[in-house]
Protein backbone atom coordinates (compact mmCIF):
# COMPACT_ATOMS: atom_id res chain seq x y z
CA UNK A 1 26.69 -4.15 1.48
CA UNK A 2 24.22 -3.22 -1.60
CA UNK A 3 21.10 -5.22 -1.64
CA UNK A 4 20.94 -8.06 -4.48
CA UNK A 5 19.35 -7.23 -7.64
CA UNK A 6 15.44 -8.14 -7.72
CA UNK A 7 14.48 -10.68 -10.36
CA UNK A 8 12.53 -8.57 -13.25
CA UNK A 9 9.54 -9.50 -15.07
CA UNK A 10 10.17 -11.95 -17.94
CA UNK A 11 7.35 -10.49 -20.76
CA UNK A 12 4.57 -12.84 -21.64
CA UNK A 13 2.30 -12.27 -24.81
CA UNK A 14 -0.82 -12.79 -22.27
CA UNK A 15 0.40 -9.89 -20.19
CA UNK A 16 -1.72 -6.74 -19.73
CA UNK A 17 1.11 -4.87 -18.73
CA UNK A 18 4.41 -4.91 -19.74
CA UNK A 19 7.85 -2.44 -18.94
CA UNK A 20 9.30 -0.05 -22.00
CA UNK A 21 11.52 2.24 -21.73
CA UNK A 22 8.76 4.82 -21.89
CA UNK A 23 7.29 3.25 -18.76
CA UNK A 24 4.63 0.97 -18.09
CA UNK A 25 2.60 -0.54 -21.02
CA UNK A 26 -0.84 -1.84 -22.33
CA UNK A 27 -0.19 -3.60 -25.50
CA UNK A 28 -3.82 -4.56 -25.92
CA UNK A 29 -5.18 -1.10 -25.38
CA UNK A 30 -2.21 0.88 -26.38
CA UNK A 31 -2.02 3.60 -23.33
CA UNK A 32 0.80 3.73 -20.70
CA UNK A 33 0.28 4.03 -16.77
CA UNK A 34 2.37 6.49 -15.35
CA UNK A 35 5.14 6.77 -17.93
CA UNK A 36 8.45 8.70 -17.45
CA UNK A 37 8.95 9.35 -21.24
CA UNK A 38 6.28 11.70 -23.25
CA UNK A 39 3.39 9.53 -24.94
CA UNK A 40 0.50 9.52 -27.14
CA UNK A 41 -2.25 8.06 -23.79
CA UNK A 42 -0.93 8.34 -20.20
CA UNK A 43 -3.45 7.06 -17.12
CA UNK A 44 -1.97 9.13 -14.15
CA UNK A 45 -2.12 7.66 -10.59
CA UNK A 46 -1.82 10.33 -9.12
CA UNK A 47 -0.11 13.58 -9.12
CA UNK A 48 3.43 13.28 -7.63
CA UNK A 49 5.81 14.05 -10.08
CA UNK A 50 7.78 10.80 -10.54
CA UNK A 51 3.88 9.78 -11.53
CA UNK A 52 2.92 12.89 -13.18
CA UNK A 53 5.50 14.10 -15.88
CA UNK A 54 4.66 16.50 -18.31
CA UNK A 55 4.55 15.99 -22.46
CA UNK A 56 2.36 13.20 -22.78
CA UNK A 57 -0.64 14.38 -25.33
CA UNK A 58 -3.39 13.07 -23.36
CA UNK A 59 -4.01 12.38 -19.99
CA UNK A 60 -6.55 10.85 -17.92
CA UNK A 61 -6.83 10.56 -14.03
CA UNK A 62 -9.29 10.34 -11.04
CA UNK A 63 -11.79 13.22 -11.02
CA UNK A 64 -11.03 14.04 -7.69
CA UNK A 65 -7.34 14.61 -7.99
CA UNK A 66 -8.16 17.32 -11.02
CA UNK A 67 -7.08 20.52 -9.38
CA UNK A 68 -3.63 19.17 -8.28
CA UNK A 69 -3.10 17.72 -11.51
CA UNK A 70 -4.17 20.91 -13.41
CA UNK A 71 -2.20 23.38 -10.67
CA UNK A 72 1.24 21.02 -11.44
CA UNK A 73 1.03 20.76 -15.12
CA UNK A 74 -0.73 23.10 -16.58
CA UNK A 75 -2.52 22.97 -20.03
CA UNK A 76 -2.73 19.33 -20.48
CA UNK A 77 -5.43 16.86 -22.52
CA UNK A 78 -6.87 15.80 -19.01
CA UNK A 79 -9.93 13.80 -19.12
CA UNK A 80 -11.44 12.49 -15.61
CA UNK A 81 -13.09 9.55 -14.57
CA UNK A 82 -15.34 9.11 -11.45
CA UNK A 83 -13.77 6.17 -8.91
CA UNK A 84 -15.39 2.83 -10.41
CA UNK A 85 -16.66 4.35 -13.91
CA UNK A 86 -15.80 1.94 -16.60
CA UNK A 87 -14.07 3.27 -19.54
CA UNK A 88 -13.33 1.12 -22.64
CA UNK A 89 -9.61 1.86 -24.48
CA UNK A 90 -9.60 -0.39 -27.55
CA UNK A 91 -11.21 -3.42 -25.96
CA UNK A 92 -9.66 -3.13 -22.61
CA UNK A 93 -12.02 -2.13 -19.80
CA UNK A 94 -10.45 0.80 -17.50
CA UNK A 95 -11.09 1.85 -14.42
CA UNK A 96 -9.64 3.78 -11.13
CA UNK A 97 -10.26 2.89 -7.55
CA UNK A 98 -8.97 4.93 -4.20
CA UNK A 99 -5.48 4.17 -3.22
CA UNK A 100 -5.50 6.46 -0.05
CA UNK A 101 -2.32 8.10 -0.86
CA UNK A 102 -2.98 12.05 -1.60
CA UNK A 103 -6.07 13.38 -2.89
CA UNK A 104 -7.58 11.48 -6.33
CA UNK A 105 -4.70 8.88 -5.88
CA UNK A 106 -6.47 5.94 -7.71
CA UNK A 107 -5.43 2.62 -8.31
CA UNK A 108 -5.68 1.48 -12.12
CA UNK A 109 -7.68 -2.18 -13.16
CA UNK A 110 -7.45 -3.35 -16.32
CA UNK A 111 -9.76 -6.18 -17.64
CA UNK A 112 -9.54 -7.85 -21.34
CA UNK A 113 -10.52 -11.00 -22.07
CA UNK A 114 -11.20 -12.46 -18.75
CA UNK A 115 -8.03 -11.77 -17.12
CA UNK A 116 -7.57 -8.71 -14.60
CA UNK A 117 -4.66 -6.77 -13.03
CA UNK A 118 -4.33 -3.98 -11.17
CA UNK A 119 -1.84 -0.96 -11.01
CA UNK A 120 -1.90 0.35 -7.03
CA UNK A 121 0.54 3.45 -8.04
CA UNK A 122 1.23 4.64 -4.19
CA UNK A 123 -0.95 3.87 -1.38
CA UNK A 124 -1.50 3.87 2.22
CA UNK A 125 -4.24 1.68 3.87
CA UNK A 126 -4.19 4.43 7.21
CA UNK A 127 -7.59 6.50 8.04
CA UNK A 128 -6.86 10.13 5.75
CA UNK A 129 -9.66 12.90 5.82
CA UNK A 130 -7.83 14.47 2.82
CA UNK A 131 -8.46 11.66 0.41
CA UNK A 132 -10.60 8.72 0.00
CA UNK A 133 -9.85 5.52 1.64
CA UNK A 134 -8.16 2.86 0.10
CA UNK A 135 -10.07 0.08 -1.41
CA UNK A 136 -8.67 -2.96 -2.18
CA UNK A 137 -9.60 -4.42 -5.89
CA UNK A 138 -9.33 -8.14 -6.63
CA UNK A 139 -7.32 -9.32 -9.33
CA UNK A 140 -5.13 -11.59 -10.70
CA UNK A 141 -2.01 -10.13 -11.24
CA UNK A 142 -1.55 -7.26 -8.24
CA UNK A 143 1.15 -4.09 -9.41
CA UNK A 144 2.09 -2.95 -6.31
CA UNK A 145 4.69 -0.33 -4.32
CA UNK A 146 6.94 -1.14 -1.83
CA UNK A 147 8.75 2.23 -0.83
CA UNK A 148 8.31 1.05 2.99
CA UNK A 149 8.72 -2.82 2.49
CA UNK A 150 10.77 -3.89 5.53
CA UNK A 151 9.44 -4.93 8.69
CA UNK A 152 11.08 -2.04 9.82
CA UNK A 153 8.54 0.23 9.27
CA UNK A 154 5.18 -0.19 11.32
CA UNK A 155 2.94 3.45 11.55
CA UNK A 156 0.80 4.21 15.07
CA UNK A 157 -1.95 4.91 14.67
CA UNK A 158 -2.65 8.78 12.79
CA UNK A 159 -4.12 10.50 15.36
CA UNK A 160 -1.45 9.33 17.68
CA UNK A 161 1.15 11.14 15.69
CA UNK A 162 -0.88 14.38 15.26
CA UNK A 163 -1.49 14.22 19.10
CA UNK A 164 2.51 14.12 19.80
CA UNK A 165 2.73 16.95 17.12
CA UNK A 166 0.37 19.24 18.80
CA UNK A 167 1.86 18.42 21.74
CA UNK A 168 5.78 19.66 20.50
CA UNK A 169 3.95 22.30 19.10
CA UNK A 170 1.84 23.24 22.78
CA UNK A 171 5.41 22.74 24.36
CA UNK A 172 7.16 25.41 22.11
CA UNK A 173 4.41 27.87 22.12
CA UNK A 174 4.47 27.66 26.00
CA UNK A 175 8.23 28.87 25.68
CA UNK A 176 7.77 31.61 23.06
CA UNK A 177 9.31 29.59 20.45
CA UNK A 178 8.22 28.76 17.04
CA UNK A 179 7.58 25.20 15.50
CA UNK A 180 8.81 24.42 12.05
CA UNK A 181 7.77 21.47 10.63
CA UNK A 182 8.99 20.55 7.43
CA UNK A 183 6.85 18.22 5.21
CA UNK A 184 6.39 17.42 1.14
CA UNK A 185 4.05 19.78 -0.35
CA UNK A 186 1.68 17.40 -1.72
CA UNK A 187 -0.43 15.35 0.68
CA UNK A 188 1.26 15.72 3.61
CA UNK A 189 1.36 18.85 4.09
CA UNK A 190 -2.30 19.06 3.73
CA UNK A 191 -3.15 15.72 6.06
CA UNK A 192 -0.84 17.79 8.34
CA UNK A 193 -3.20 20.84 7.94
CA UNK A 194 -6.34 18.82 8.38
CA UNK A 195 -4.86 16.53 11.50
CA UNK A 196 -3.95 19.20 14.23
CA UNK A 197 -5.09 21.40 16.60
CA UNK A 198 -5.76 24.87 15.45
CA UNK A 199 -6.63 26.30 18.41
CA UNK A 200 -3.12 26.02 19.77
CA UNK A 201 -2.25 29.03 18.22
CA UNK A 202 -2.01 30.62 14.53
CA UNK A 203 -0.46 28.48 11.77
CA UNK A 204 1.82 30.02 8.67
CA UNK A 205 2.11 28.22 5.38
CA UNK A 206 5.18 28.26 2.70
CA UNK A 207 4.26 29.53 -0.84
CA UNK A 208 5.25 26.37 -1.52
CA UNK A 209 2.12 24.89 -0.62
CA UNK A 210 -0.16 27.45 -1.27
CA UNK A 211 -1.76 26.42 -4.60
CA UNK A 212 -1.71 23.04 -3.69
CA UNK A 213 -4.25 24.08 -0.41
CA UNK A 214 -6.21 25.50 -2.64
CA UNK A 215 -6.66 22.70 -4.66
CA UNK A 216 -7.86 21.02 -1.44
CA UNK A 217 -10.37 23.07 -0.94
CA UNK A 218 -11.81 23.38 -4.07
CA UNK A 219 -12.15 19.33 -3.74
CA UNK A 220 -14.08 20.06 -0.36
CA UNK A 221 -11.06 18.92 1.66
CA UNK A 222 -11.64 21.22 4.96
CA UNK A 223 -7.84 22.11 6.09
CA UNK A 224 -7.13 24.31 9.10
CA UNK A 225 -7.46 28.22 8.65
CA UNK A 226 -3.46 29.18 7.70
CA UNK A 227 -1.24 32.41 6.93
CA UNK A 228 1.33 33.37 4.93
CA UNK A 229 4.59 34.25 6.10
CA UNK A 230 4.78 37.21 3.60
CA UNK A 231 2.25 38.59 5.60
CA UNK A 232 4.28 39.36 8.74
CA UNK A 233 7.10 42.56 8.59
CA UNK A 234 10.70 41.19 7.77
CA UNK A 235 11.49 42.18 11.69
CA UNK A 236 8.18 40.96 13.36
CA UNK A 237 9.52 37.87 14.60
CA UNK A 238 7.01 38.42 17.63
CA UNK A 239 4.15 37.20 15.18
CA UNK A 240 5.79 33.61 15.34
CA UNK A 241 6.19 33.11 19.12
CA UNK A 242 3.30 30.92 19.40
CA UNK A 243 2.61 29.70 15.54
CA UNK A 244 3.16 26.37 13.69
CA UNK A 245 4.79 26.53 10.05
CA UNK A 246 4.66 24.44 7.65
CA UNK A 247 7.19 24.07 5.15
CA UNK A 248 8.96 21.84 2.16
CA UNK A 249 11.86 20.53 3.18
CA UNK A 250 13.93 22.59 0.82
CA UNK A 251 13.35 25.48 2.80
CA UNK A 252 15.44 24.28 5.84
CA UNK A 253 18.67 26.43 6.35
CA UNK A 254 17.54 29.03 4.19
CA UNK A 255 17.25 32.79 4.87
CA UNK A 256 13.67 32.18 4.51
CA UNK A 257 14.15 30.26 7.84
CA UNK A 258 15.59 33.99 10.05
CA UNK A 259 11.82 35.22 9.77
CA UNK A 260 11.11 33.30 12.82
CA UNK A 261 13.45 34.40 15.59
CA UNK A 262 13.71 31.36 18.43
CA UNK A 263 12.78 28.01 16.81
CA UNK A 264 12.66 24.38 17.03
CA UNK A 265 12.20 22.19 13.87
CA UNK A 266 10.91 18.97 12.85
CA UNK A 267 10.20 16.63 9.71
CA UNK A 268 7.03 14.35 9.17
CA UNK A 269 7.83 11.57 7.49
CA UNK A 270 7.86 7.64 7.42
CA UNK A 271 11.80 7.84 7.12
CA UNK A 272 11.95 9.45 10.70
CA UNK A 273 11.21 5.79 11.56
CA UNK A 274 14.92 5.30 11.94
CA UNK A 275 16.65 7.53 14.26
CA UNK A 276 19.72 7.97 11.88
CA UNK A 277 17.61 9.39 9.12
CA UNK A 278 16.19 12.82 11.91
CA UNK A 279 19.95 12.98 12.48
CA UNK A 280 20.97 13.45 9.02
CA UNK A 281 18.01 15.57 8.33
CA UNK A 282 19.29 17.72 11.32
CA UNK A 283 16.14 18.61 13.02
CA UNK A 284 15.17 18.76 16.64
CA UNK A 285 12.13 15.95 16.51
CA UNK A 286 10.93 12.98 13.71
CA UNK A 287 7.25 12.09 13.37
CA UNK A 288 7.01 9.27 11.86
CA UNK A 289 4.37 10.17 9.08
CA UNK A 290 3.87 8.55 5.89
CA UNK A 291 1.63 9.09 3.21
CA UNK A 292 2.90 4.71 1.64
CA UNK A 293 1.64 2.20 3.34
CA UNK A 294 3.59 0.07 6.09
CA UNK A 295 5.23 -3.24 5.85
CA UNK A 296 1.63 -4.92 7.64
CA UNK A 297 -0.11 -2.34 4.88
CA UNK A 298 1.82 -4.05 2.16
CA UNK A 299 1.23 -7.71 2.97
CA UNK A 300 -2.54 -6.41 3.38
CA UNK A 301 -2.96 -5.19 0.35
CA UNK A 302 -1.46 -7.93 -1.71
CA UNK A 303 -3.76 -10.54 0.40
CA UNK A 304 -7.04 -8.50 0.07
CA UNK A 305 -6.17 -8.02 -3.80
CA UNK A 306 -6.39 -12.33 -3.97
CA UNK A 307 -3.99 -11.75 -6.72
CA UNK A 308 -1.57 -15.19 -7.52
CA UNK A 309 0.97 -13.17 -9.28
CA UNK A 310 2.72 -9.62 -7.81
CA UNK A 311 4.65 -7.27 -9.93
CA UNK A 312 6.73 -4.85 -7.42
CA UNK A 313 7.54 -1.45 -8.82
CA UNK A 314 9.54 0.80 -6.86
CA UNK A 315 10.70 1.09 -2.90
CA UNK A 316 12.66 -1.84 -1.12
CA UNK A 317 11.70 -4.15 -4.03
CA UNK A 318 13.74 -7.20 -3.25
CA UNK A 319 12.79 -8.26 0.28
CA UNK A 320 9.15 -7.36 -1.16
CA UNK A 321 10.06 -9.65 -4.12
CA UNK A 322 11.60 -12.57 -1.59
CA UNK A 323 8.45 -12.53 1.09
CA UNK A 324 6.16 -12.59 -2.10
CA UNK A 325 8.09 -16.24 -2.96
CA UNK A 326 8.18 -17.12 0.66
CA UNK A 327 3.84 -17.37 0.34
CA UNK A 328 3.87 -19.33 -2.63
CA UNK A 329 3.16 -16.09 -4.97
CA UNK A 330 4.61 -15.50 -8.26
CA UNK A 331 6.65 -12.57 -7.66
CA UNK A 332 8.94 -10.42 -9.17
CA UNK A 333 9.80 -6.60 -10.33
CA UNK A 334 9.57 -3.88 -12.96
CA UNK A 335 12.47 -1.71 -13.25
CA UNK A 336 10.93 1.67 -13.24
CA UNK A 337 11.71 5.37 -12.60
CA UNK A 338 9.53 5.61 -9.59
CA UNK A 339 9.98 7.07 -5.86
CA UNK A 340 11.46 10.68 -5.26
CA UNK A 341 13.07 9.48 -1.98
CA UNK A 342 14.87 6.43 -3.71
CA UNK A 343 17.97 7.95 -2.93
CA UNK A 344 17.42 8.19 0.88
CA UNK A 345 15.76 5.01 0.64
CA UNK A 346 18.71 3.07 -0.38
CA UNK A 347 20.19 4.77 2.47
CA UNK A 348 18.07 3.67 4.75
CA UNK A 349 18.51 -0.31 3.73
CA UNK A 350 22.23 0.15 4.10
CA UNK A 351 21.75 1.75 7.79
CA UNK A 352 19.00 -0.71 8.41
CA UNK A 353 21.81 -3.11 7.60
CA UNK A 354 24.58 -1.82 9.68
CA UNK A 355 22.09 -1.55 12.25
CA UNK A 356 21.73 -5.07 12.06
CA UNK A 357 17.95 -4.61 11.60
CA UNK A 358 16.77 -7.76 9.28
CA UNK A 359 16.08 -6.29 5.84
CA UNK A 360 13.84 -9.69 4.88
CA UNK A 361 12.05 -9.96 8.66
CA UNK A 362 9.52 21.88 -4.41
CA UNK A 363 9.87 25.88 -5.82
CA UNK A 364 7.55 29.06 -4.61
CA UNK A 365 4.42 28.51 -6.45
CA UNK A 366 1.31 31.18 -8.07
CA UNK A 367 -2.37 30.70 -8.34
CA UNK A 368 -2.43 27.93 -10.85
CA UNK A 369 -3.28 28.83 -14.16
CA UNK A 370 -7.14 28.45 -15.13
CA UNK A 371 -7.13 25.20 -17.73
CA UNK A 372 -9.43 22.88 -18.96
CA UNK A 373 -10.26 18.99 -17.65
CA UNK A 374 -12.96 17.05 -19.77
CA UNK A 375 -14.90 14.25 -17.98
């Protein structure tokens, strides 16, 4: 059964933000917040690419998120801000505040003429060494996520999760096997790098995620020692008896995937919440590891915001939109181009469904290029 459609945002002239088909809109200060169509001023959230798309002529994002940025479109107009520096674009007062969802993820407010909103792009409210926490920003009108918005989906606690992955990863090792864990490239992979135990044994990266690492670094993230697969003879498979690699998922059933001899795999992600998703992924183990935040995050973030009126973007928008209603909030939706797992998310609700659970209750990659960021 599909879910029903959400109720979209009816324009007002007072609003500071507004949907176009280019994306989202300031008409007082003329720039766009993480449009999917090329324009004149883009503020980036962050650097994922339904966030980060290239063509627009000038861009400006979170100093700390620079490097990624930089490393996945190269040659831009970037200018950086420090978290809480105030910018003013034609009247309206700018400026970005941690989300806690990859490194320089930042949360956009907007102030002109008394009234304030805020833009939350993704974010998780769990403890990450690889970016800064999230902070919560009080507004008026609150622009929030809801990729995880079902009761459904409630995280342990981090280091819980990193404990039960270097314990797999102990278990293999003990055997002679290798442990493949497949992740995104882009935050997780990296949170995965800084969470576990390197002294279980050595730890290979994909090429994948090799600039991105760097990136890290360069920010002062520190990230567990790794290797490169390259770096091991084609029939070596010895090398990998005792090793952890890390991996995009578009590198499971590959050829790539025959360096390694005897393996077991897993995926990290907040969709191995439901047991039907590791089945269709066809791994051997799910952590359930998510870079968004929960459905207690959610409701946490829209109270701590003190906002009256919340605009849902992306992610299971419609039992968002309902429990909004349910605590006397205006509520309702932009229709945007947001979330690169919408398609397994909408799988997901219609499992969750069948289930009977309640629904309302990337590429080999270089050294990036050397380009230029003003501040």
């Amino acid at each position: 059964m599909p879910l029903p459609e959400p109720p979209f945002v009816s324009a007002h002239a007072s609003d500071l933000v507004i949907a176009r088909p280019e994306g989202l809109y300031c008409p007082p200060g003329d720039f766009f917040i993480d449009p999917w169509q090329p324009v004149e001023r883009a503020v980036i959230t962050h650097a994922h690419s339904d966030h980060a798309r290239s063509g627009h002529r000038h861009y400006l994002a979170a100093r700390p998120g620079a490097g990624v940025l930089l490393s996945r479109l190269p040659g831009i107009d970037l200018q950086t801000a420090g978290y809480g520096a105030q910018l003013n674009i034609n009247g309206v007062t700018i400026s970005l505040h941690p989300a806690g969802h990859v490194l320089g993820s930042a949360q956009v407010r907007l102030e002109h003429h008394g009234r304030v909103w805020v833009a939350s792009g993704d974010y998780k409210l769990d403890n990450d060494p690889t970016c800064d926490a999230f902070e919560p920003v009080r507004c008026d009108t609150f622009i929030t996520e809801s990729t995880f918005g079902l009761p459904v989906y409630r995280w342990e606690p981090p280091q819980t999760v990193f404990d039960d992955i270097d314990s797999w990863w102990r278990h293999n090792a003990s055997e002679g096997r290798a442990s493949v864990l497949f992740c995104y490239s882009f935050g997780k992979a990296q949170r995965i790098l800084a969470g576990v135990d390197a002294g279980i044994g050595p730890i290979f990266c994909h090429g994948a995620i090799a600039s991105l690492n760097r990136a890290y670094r360069d920010a002062g993230v520190a990230l567990s020692p790794v290797r490169f697969v390259s770096e091991i003879p084609i029939k070596d498979k010895a090398a990998f008896r005792a090793a952890l690699i890390v991996a995009p998922p578009s590198a499971q059933g590959g050829a790539w995937m025959r360096r390694f001899g005897d393996y077991n795999d897993a995926f990290a992600s907040g969709w191995m919440r439901l047991r039907g998703t590791r089945r269709r992924r066809g791994v051997d183990r799910g952590f359930v590891l998510s870079d968004h935040a929960d459905w207690p995050g959610l409701q946490t973030a829209v109270r701590e915001s003190g906002a009256e009126r919340v605009i849902v973007t992306h992610g299971q928008v419609e039992p968002m939109v309902r429990w909004l209603r349910e605590q006397g909030l205006q509520a309702a939706a932009f229709e945007t181009q947001y979330g690169e797992d919408a398609v397994e998310a909408d799988a997901i609700a219609s499992e969750a469904q069948q289930a009977g659970i309640p629904l309302d209750s990337q590429s080999e990659t270089s050294t990036p290029p050397v380009t230029r960021a003003r501040q």
